[in-house]
Protein backbone atom coordinates (compact mmCIF):
# COMPACT_ATOMS: atom_id res chain seq x y z
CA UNK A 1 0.00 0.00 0.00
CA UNK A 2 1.21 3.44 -0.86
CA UNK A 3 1.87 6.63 1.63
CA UNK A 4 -0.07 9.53 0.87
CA UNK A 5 2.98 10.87 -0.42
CA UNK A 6 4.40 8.17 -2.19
CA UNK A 7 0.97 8.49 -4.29
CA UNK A 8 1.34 12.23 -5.14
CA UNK A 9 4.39 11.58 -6.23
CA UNK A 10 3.83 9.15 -8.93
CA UNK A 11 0.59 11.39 -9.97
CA UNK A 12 2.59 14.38 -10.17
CA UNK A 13 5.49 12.83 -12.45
CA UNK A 14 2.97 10.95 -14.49
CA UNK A 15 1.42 14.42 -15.23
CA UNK A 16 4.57 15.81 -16.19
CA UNK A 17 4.40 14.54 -19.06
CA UNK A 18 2.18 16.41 -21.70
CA UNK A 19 1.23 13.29 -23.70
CA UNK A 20 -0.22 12.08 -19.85
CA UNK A 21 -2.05 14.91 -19.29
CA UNK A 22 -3.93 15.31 -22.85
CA UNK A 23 -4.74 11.46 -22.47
CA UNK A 24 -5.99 12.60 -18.77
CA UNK A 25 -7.83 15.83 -20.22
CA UNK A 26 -9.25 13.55 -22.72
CA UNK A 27 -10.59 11.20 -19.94
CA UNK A 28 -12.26 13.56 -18.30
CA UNK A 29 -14.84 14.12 -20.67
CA UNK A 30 -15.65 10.21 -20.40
CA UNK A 31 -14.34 6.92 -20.70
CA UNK A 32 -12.49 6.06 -23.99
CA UNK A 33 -10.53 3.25 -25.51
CA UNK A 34 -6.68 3.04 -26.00
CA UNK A 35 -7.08 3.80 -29.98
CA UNK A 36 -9.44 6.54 -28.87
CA UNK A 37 -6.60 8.02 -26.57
CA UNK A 38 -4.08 7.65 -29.33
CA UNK A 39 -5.92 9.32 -32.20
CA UNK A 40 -5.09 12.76 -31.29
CA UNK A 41 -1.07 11.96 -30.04
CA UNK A 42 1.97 11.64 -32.57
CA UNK A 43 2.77 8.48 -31.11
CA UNK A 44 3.15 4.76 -31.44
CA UNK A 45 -0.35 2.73 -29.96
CA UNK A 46 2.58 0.78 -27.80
CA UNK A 47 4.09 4.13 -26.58
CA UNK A 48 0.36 5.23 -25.80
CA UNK A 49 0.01 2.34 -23.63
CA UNK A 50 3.57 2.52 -21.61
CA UNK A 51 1.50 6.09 -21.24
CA UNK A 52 -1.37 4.74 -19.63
CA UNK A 53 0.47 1.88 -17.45
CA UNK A 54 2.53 5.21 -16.16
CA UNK A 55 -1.31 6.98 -15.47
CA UNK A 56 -2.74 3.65 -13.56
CA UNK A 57 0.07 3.05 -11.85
CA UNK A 58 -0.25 6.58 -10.35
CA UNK A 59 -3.84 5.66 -9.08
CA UNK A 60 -5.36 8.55 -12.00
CA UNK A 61 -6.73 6.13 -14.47
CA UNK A 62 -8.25 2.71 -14.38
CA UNK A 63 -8.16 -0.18 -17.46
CA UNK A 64 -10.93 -2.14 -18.09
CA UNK A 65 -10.25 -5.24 -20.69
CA UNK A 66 -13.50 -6.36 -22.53
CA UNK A 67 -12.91 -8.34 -25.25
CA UNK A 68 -10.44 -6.93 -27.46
CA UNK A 69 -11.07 -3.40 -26.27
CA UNK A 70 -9.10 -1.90 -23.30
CA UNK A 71 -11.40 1.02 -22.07
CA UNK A 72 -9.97 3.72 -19.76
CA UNK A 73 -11.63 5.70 -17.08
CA UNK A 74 -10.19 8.58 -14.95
CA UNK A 75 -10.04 7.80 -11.55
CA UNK A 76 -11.62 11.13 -9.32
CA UNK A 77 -11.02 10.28 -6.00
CA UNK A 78 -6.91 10.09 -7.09
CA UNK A 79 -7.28 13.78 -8.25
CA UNK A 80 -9.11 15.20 -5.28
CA UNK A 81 -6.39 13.90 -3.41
CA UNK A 82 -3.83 16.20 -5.81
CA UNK A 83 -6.40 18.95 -5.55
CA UNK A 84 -6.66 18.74 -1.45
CA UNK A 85 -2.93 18.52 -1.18
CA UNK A 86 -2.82 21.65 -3.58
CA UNK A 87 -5.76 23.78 -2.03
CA UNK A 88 -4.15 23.20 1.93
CA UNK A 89 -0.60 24.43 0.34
CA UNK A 90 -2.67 27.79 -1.56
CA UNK A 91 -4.45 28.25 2.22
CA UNK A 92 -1.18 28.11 4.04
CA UNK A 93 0.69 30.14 2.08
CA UNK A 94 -2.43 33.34 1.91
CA UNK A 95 -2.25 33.11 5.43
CA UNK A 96 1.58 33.58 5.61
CA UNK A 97 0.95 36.28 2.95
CA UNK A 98 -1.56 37.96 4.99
CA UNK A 99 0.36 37.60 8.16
CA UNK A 100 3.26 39.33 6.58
CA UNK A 101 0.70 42.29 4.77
CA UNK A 102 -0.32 43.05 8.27
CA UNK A 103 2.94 43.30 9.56
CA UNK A 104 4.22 45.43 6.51
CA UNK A 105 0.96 47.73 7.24
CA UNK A 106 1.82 47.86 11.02
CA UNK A 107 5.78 49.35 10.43
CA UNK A 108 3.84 52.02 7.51
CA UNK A 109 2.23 53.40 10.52
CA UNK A 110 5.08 53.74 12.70
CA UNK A 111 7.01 57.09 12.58
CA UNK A 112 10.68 56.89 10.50
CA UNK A 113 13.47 58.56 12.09
């Protein structure tokens, strides 16, 4: 089982990638199949797929195998937990930001020799 961190780790390389994250953008609109995700990529259907081993293993997308078709499906909860870890790190950092507007405001008022 994976750490909390461990897991936004792997998410956040497999997004680095931009070929990840139009396959991811794509999935958000709805599941799709591997040739579906490889249409709009200049790459290789093989490459696509070392692609989308790289986005399960991170926890964002989920295979399905029917058949002959491999159907993908973003996985929500995974991003929430990017989006939590993302939103506490924006509300820690305002209030360190506010914190230091109100002391910058405080030595305004106070006379200058």
């Amino acid at each position: 089982m994976l750490h909390q961190s461990d897991q936004l780790d792997l998410m956040f390389q497999a997004l680095a990638d931009p070929g990840r994250r139009l396959m991811v953008e794509r999935l958000s609109k709805g599941p799709a199949s591997v040739s579906q995700l490889a249409e709009p990529l200049d790459m290789s259907l093989s490459a696509v797929v070392q692609h989308l081993q790289v986005l399960e293993a991170s926890g964002l997308v989920r295979t399905e195998k029917v058949g002959r078709v491999r159907t993908c499906t973003i996985e929500p909860k995974t991003l929430g937990q990017a989006e939590k870890w993302i939103a506490d790190r924006r509300t820690q950092w305002e209030r360190r930001l506010d914190r230091l507007g109100e002391y910058l405001a405080g030595q305004s008022d106070k006379p200058t020799r």
